[in-house]
Protein backbone atom coordinates (compact mmCIF):
# COMPACT_ATOMS: atom_id res chain seq x y z
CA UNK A 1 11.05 152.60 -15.41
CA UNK A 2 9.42 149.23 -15.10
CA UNK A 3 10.76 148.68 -11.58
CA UNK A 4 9.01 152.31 -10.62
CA UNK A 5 5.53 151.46 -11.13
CA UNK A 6 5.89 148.34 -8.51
CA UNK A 7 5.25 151.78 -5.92
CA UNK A 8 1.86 151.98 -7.42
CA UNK A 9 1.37 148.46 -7.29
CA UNK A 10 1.97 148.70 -3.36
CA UNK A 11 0.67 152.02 -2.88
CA UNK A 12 -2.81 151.35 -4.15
CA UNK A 13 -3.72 149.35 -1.60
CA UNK A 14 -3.51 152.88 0.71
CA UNK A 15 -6.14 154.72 0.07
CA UNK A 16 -8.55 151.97 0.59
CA UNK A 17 -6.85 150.63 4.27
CA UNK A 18 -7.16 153.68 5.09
CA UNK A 19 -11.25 154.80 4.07
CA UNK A 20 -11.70 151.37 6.41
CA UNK A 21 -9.70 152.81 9.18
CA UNK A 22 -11.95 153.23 12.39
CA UNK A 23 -12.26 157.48 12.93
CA UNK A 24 -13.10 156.98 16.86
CA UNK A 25 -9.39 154.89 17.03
CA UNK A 26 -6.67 156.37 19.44
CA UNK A 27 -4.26 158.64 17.29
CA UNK A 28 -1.08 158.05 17.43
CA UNK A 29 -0.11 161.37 19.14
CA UNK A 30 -2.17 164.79 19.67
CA UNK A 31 -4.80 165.55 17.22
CA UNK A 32 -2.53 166.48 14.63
CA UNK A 33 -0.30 163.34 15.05
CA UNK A 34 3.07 165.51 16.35
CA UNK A 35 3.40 163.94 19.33
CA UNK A 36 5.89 161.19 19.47
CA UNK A 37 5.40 157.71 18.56
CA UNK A 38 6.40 154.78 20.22
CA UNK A 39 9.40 153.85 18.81
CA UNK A 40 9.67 150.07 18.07
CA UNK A 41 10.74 147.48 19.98
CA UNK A 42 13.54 145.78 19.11
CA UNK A 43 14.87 142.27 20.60
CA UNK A 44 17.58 144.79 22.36
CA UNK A 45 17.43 144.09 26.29
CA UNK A 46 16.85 147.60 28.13
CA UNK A 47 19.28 146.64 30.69
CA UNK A 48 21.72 145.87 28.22
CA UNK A 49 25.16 146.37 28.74
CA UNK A 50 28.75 145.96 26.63
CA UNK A 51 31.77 147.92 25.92
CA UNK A 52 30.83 151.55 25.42
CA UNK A 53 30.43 152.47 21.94
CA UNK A 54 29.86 156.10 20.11
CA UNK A 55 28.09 155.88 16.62
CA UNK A 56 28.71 158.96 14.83
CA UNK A 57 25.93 159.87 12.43
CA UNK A 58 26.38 162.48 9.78
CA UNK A 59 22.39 164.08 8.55
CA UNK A 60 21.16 166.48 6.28
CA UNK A 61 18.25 166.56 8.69
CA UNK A 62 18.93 169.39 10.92
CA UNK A 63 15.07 169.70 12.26
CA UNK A 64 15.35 167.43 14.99
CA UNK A 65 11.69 168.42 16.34
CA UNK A 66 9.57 168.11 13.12
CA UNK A 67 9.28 165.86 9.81
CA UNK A 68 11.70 163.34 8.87
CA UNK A 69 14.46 164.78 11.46
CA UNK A 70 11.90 164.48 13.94
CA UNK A 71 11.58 160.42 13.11
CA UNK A 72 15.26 159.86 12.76
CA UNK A 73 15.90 161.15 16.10
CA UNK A 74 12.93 158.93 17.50
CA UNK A 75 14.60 156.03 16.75
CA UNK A 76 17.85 156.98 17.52
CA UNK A 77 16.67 158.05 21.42
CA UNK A 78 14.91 154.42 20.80
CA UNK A 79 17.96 152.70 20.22
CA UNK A 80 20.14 154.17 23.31
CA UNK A 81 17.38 153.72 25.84
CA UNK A 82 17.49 150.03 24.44
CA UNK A 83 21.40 149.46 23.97
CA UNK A 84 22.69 151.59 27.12
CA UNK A 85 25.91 151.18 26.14
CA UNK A 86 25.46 153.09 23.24
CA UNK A 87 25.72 156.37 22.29
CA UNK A 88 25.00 158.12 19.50
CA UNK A 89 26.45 161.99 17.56
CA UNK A 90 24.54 163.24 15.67
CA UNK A 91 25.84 166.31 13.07
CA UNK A 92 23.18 167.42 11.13
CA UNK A 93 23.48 169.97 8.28
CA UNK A 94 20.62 171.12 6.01
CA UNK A 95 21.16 169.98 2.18
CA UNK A 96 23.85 171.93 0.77
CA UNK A 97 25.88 172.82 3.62
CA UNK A 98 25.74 169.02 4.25
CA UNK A 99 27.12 167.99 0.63
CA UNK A 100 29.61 170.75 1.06
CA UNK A 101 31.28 168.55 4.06
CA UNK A 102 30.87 165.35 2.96
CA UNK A 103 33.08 166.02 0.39
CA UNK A 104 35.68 167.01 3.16
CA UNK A 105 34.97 164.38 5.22
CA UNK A 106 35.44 162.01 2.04
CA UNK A 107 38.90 163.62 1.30
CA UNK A 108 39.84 162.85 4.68
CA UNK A 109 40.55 159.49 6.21
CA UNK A 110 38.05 158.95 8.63
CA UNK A 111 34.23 159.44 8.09
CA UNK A 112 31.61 159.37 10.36
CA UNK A 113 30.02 155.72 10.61
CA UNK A 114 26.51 156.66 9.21
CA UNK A 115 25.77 158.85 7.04
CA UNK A 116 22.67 160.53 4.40
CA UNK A 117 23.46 159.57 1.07
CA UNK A 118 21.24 160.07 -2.60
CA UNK A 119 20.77 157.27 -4.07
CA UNK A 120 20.93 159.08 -7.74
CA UNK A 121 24.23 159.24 -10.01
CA UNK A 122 24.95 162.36 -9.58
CA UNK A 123 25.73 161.90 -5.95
CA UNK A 124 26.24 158.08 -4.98
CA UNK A 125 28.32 156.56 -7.58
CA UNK A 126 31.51 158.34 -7.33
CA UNK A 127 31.01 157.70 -3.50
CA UNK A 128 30.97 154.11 -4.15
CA UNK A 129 33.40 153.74 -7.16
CA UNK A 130 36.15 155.44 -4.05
CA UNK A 131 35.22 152.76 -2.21
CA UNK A 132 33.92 155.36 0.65
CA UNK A 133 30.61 153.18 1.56
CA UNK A 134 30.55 149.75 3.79
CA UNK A 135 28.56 146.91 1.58
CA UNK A 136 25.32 145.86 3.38
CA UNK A 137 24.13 142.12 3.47
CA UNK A 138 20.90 142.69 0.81
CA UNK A 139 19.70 139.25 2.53
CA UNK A 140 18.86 141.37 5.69
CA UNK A 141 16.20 143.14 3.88
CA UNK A 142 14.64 140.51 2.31
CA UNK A 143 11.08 140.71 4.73
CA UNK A 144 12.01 144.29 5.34
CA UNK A 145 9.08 145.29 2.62
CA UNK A 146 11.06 147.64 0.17
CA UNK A 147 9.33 148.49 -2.77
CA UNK A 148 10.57 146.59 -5.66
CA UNK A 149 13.17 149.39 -7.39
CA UNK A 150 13.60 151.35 -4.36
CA UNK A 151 17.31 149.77 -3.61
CA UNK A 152 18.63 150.16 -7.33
CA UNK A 153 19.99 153.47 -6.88
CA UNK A 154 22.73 151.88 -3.73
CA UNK A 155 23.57 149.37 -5.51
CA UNK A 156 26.38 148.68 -8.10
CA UNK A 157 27.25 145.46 -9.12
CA UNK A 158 24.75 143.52 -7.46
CA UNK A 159 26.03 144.43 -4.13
CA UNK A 160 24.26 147.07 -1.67
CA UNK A 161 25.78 150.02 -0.27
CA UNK A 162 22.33 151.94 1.06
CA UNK A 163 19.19 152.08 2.38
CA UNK A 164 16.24 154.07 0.86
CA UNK A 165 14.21 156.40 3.17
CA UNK A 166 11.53 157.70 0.79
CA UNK A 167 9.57 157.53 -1.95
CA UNK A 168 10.11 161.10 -2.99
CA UNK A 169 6.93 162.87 -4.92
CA UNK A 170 7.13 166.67 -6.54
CA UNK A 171 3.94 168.83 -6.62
CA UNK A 172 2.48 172.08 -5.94
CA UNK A 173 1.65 172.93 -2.21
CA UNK A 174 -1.14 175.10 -2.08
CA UNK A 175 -3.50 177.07 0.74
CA UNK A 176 -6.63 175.30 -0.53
CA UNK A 177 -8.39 178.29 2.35
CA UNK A 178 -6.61 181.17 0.07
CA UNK A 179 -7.98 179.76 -2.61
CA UNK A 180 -11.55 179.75 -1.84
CA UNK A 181 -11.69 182.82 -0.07
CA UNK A 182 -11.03 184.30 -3.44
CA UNK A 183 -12.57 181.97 -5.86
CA UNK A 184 -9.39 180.68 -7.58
CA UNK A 185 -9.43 177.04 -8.84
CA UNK A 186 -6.74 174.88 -8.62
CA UNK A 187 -5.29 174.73 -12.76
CA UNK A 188 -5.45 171.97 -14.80
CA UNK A 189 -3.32 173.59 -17.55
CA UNK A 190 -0.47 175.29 -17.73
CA UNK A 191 -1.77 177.96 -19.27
CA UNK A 192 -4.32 178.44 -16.74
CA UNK A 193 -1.74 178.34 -14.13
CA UNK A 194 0.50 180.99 -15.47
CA UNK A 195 -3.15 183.00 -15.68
CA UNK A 196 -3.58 182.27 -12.06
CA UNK A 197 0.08 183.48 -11.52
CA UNK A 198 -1.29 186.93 -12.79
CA UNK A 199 -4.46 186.87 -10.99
CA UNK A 200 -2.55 186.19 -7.30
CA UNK A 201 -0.19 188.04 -8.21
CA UNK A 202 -2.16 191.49 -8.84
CA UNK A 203 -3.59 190.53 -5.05
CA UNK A 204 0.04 191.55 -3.86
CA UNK A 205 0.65 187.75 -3.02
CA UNK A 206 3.27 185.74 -4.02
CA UNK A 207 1.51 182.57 -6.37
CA UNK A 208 4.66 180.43 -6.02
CA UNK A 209 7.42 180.50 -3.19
CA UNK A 210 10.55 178.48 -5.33
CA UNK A 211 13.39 177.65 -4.11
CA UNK A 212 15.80 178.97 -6.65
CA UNK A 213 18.95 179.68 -4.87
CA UNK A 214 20.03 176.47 -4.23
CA UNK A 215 19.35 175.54 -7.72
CA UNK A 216 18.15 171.75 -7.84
CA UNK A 217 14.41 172.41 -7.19
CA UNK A 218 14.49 174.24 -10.82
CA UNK A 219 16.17 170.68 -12.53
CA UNK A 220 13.44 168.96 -10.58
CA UNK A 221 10.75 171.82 -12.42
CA UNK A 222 12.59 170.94 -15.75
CA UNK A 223 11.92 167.17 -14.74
CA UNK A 224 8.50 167.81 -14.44
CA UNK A 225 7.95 169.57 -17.54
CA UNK A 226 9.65 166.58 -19.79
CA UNK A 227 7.52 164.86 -17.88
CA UNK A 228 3.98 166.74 -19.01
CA UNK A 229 5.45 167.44 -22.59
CA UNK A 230 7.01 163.52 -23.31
CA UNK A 231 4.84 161.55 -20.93
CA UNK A 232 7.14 158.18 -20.90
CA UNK A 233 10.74 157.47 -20.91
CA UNK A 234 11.55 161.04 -19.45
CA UNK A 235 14.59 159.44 -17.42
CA UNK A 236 15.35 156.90 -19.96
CA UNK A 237 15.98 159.98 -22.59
CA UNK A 238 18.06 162.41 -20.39
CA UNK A 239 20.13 159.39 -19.56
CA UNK A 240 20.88 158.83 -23.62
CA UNK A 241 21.27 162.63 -24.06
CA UNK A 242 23.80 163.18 -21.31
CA UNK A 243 25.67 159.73 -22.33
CA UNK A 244 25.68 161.21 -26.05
CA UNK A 245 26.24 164.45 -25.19
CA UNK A 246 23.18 165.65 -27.55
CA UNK A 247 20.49 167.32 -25.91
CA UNK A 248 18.76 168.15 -29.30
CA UNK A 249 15.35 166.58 -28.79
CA UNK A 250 12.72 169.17 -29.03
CA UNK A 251 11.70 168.37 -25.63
CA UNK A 252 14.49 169.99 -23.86
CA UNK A 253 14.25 173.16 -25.15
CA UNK A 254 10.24 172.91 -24.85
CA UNK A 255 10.76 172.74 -21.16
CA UNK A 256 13.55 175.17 -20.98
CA UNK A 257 11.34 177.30 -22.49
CA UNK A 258 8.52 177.10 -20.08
CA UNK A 259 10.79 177.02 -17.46
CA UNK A 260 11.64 180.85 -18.22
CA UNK A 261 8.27 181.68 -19.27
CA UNK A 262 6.90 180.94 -15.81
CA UNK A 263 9.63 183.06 -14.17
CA UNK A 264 8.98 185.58 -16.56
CA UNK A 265 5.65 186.15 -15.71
CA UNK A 266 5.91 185.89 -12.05
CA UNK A 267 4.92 182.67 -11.59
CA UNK A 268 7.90 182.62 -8.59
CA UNK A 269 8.75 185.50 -6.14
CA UNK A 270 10.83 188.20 -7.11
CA UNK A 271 14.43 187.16 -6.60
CA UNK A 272 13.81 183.46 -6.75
CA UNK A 273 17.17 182.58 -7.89
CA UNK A 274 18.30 183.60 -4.19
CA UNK A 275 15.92 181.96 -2.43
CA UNK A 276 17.20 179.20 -0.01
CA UNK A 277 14.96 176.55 1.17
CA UNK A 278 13.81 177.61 4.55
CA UNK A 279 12.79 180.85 3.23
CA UNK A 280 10.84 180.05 0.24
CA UNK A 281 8.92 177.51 2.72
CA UNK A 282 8.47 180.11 4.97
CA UNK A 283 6.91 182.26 2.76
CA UNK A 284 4.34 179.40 2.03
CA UNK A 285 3.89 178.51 5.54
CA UNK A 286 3.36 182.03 7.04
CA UNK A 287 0.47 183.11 4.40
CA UNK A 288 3.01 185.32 1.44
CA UNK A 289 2.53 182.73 -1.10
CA UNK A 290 -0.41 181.00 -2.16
CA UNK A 291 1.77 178.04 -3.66
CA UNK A 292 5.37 175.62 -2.71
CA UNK A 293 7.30 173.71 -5.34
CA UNK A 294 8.68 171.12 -3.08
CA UNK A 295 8.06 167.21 -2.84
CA UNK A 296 6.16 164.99 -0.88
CA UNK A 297 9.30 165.05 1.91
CA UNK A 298 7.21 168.18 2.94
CA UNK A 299 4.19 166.63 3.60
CA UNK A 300 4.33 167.28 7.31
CA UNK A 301 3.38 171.03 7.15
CA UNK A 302 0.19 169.31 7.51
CA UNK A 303 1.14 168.22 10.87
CA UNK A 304 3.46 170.91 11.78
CA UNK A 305 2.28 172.81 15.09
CA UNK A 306 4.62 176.00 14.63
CA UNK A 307 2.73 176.82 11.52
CA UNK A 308 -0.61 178.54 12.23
CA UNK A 309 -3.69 176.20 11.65
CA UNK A 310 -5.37 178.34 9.36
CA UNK A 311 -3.36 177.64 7.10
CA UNK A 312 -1.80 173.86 8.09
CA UNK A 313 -5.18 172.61 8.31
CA UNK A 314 -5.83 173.87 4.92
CA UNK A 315 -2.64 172.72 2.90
CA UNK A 316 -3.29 170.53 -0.31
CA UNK A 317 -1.54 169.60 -3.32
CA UNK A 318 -1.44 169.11 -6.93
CA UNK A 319 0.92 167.97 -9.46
CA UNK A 320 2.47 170.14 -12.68
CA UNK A 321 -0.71 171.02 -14.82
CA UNK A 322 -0.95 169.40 -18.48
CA UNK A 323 0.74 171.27 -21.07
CA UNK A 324 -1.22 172.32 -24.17
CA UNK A 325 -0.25 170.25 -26.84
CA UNK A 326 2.10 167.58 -25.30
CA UNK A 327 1.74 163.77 -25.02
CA UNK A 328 1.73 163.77 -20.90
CA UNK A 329 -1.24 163.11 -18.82
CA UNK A 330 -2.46 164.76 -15.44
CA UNK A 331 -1.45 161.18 -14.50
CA UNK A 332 2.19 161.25 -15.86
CA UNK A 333 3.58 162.38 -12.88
CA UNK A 334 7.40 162.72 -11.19
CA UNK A 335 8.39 160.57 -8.67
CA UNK A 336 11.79 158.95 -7.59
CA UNK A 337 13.59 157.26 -4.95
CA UNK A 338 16.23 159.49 -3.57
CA UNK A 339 17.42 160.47 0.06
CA UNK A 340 18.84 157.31 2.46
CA UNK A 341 21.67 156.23 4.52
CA UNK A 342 25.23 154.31 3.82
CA UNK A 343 27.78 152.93 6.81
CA UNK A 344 30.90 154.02 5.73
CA UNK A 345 33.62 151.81 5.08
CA UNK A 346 36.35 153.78 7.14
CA UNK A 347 33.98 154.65 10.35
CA UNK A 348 35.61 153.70 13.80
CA UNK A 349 32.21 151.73 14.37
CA UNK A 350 31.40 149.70 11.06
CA UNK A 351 29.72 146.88 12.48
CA UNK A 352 27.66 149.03 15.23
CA UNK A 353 26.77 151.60 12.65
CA UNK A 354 24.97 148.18 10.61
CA UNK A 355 23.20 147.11 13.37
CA UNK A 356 21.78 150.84 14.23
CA UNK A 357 20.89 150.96 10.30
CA UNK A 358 18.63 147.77 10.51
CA UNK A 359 17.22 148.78 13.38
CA UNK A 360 16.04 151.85 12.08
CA UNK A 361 14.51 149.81 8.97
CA UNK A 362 12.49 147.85 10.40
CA UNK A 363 8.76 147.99 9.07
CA UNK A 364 7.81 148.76 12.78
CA UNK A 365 10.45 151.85 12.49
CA UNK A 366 11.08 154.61 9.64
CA UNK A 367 8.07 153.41 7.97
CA UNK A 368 5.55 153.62 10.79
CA UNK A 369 6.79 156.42 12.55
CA UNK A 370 6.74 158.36 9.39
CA UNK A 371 3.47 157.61 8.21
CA UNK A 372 1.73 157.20 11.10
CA UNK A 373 3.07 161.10 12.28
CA UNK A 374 2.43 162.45 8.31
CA UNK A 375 6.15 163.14 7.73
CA UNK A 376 6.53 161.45 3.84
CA UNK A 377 5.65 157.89 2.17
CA UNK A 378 8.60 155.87 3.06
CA UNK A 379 10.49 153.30 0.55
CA UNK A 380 9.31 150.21 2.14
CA UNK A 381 5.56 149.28 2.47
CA UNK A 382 3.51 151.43 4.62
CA UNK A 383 -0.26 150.09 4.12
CA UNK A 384 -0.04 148.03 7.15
CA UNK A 385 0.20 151.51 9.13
CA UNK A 386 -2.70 153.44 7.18
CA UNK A 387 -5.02 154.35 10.30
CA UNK A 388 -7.82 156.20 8.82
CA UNK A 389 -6.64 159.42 10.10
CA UNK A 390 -4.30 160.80 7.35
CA UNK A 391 -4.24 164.15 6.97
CA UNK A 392 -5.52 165.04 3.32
CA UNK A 393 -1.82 166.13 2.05
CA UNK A 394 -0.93 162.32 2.65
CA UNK A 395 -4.37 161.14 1.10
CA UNK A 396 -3.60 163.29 -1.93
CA UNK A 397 -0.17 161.98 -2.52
CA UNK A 398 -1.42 158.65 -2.16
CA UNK A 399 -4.03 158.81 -4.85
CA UNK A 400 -1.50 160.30 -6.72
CA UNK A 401 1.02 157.62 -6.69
CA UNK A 402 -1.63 155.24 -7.36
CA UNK A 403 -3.38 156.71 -10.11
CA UNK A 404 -0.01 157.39 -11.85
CA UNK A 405 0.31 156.46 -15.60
CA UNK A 406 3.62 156.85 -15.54
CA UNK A 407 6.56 158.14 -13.26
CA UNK A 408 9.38 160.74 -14.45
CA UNK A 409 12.25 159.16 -12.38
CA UNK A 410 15.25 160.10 -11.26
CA UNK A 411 15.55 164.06 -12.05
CA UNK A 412 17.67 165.39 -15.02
CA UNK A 413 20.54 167.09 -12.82
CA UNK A 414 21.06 163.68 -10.57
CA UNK A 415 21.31 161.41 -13.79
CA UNK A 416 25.27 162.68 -14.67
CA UNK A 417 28.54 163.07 -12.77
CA UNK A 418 28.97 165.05 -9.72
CA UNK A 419 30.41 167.50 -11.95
CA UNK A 420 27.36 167.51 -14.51
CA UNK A 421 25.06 168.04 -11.46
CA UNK A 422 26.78 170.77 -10.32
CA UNK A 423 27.06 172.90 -14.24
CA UNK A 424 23.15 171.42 -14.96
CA UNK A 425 22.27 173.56 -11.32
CA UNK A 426 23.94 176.76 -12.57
CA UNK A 427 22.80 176.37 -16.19
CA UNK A 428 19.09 175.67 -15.22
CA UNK A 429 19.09 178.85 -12.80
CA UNK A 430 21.22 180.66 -15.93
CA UNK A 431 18.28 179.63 -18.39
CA UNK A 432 15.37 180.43 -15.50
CA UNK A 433 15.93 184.21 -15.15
CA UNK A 434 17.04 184.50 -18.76
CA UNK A 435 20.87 185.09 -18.49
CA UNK A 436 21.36 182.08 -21.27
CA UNK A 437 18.68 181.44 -23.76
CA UNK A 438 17.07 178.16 -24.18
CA UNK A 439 19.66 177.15 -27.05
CA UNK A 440 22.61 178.16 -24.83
CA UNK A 441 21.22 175.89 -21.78
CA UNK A 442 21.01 173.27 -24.16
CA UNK A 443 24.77 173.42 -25.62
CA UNK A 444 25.92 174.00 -21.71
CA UNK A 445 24.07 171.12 -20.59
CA UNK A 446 25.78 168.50 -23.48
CA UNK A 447 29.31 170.12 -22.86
CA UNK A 448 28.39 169.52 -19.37
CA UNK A 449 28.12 165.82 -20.22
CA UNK A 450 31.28 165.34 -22.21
């Protein structure tokens, strides 16, 4: 948890680079900052020439217009028009379809040479006790400006097996337009937002568009909960209770609790636990719900010029509201490290798939395109690129991170097996529309461990 708050460390500096940005400065891009970025430039030769080589790249990115899919392919059409010997495949799946075929691509004997990887337990280290993942000389990185931490999750005995692409922040996405047209305040309880809940909901509009049906946003709400109700040592304790097998403390059940309170009441949509991702964002994004539960990774709505301005222009955001009663702070807040890449160690192009990845890393890449277009805070240090023309949704999460007391970590169904992530998804849906009571999530989750 220590190595965490080295993000606020960096990311304080953000806010106030930015409030000394000059307004009347060129944007990079339109108005909005959509339009592509130059893409940096590398010591590659454009007239370079070599042996023709295909880098096949395997994404859970399958947006290749807006956001962080958007970016990536940037700096992949970067990298060919500067290595023209070079090509580059690109699959792209969204998140679970994606996870579905890595593990038949990992059963197989050939992988593609780059591909998206979590840097969280629940995902990485089985890929990297197989042996599946290429090691990656850490020394390269050294002036590459990764936030202190930000690596730990690709690592495993001291060597490196990823790259970090974000720092990843949860919250609530709300139509800050909705809510002044008819006088709601954003809550500062819990209480008052289940009230709220009632009060949109009696409008005949949906107060929270969740993404239930593919299960992991509702861990990452149980996350946040522990996080309100404990305050500290959130990740520390699920990692003792799953390596015990004793989820007993109080805290657990407190959130499980809440967790199917809030659904309960109608805090979600109706049929939440079917949801997929897309829709539950659309539903946000085309005016049916006044509120998202989705991270900072989403941040580019505010930039997005398929939704309608009314209500990009007026997105904002706020983290889970203090719980009555509980040690956590507004500041206590949950934040991780998660999605990146990994070369695989049986891709046809090993060494080409390397030099792509560093490419891509470098300060003047990821990180600047995807702060400078409002797509999500990157791992690495971004305040050399703060321009003065952030949209608010980036200001917020910035004064977020760096007013933070503490940060939750990596979420509860990441921190086991692949195995445990997959029972703690079904058993956190179970518990969320009241199919298992709080007590039976509970004994699910520590046989899950064992």
């Amino acid at each position: 948890m220590k190595k965490l708050f080295s993000l606020v460390l960096v990311l304080a500096m953000i806010l106030s680079l930015a409030a000394c940005g000059n307004k009347d400065d060129d944007k990079t891009g339109d108005d909005n900052g959509t339009s592509p970025t130059t893409a940096p430039d590398d010591s590659s030769d454009d007239d370079a020439t070599g042996e023709a080589v295909t880098i096949k790249v395997f994404t859970n990115l399958p947006d290749r217009t807006t956001g962080q899919g958007f970016v990536e392919q940037t700096l992949f059409d970067s990298y060919m028009a500067e290595n023209k010997n070079v090509k580059i495949e690109v699959e792209a799946l969204d998140d679970e379809a994606y996870k579905t075929k890595f593990k038949a691509y990992a059963a197989g004997t050939t992988m593609p040479d780059l591909v998206s990887v979590w840097g969280q337990p629940g995902f990485i280290d089985e890929v990297m006790d197989a042996g599946l993942l290429q090691e990656l000389n850490a020394a390269d990185y050294a002036d590459y400006g990764f936030i202190p931490g930000s690596l730990d999750g690709f690592s495993k005995d001291g060597k490196l097996y990823g790259l970090a692409r974000n720092t990843d922040v949860i919250g609530f996405y709300y139509n800050a337009k909705m809510f002044q047209d008819n006088g709601w305040t954003v809550p500062t309880t819990y209480t008052e937002l289940l009230a709220l809940a009632d009060t949109i909901n009696a409008k005949g509009i949906i107060p929270v568009a969740m993404d239930g049906g593919d299960k992991w946003p509702l861990y990452i709400y149980m996350t946040d909960l522990l996080q309100k109700i404990d305050g500290t040592g959130v990740m520390q304790k699920t990692a003792d209770a799953i390596a015990n097998a004793d989820f007993s403390d109080p805290s657990f059940k407190k959130a499980a609790e809440l967790l199917r309170e809030a659904a309960s009441k109608g805090l979600f949509q109706t049929g939440f636990e079917t949801t997929d991702y897309g829709t539950a964002k659309n539903l946000f994004t085309n005016g049916q719900s006044a509120m998202f539960y989705m991270g900072s990774w989403e941040m580019s709505m505010a930039t997005n010029q398929d939704i309608a301005p009314e209500i990009r222009d007026n997105i904002r955001v706020f983290t889970m509201p203090l719980i009555d009663g509980a040690q956590g702070k507004a500041t206590d807040i949950s934040a991780w490290n998660g999605g990146g890449y990994s070369v695989t160690a049986s891709g046809a192009q090993k060494e080409e798939a390397i030099k792509l990845l560093n490419y891509m890393f470098k300060p003047e890449g990821w990180t600047k395109l995807a702060w400078e277009n409002g797509v999500c805070m990157s791992a690495q240090d971004f305040s050399q690129f703060a321009t003065g023309n952030e949209t608010e949704v980036q200001k917020q999460f910035t004064e977020l991170v760096k007013s933070a007391t503490s940060l939750s970590g990596t979420p509860l169904g990441d921190m086991g097996t692949s195995e445990f992530k997959t029972q703690s998804s079904d058993l956190t849906q179970e518990v969320s529309i009241g199919v298992k009571t709080a007590d039976e999530y509970l004994q699910g989750l520590a046989g899950a461990s064992k």
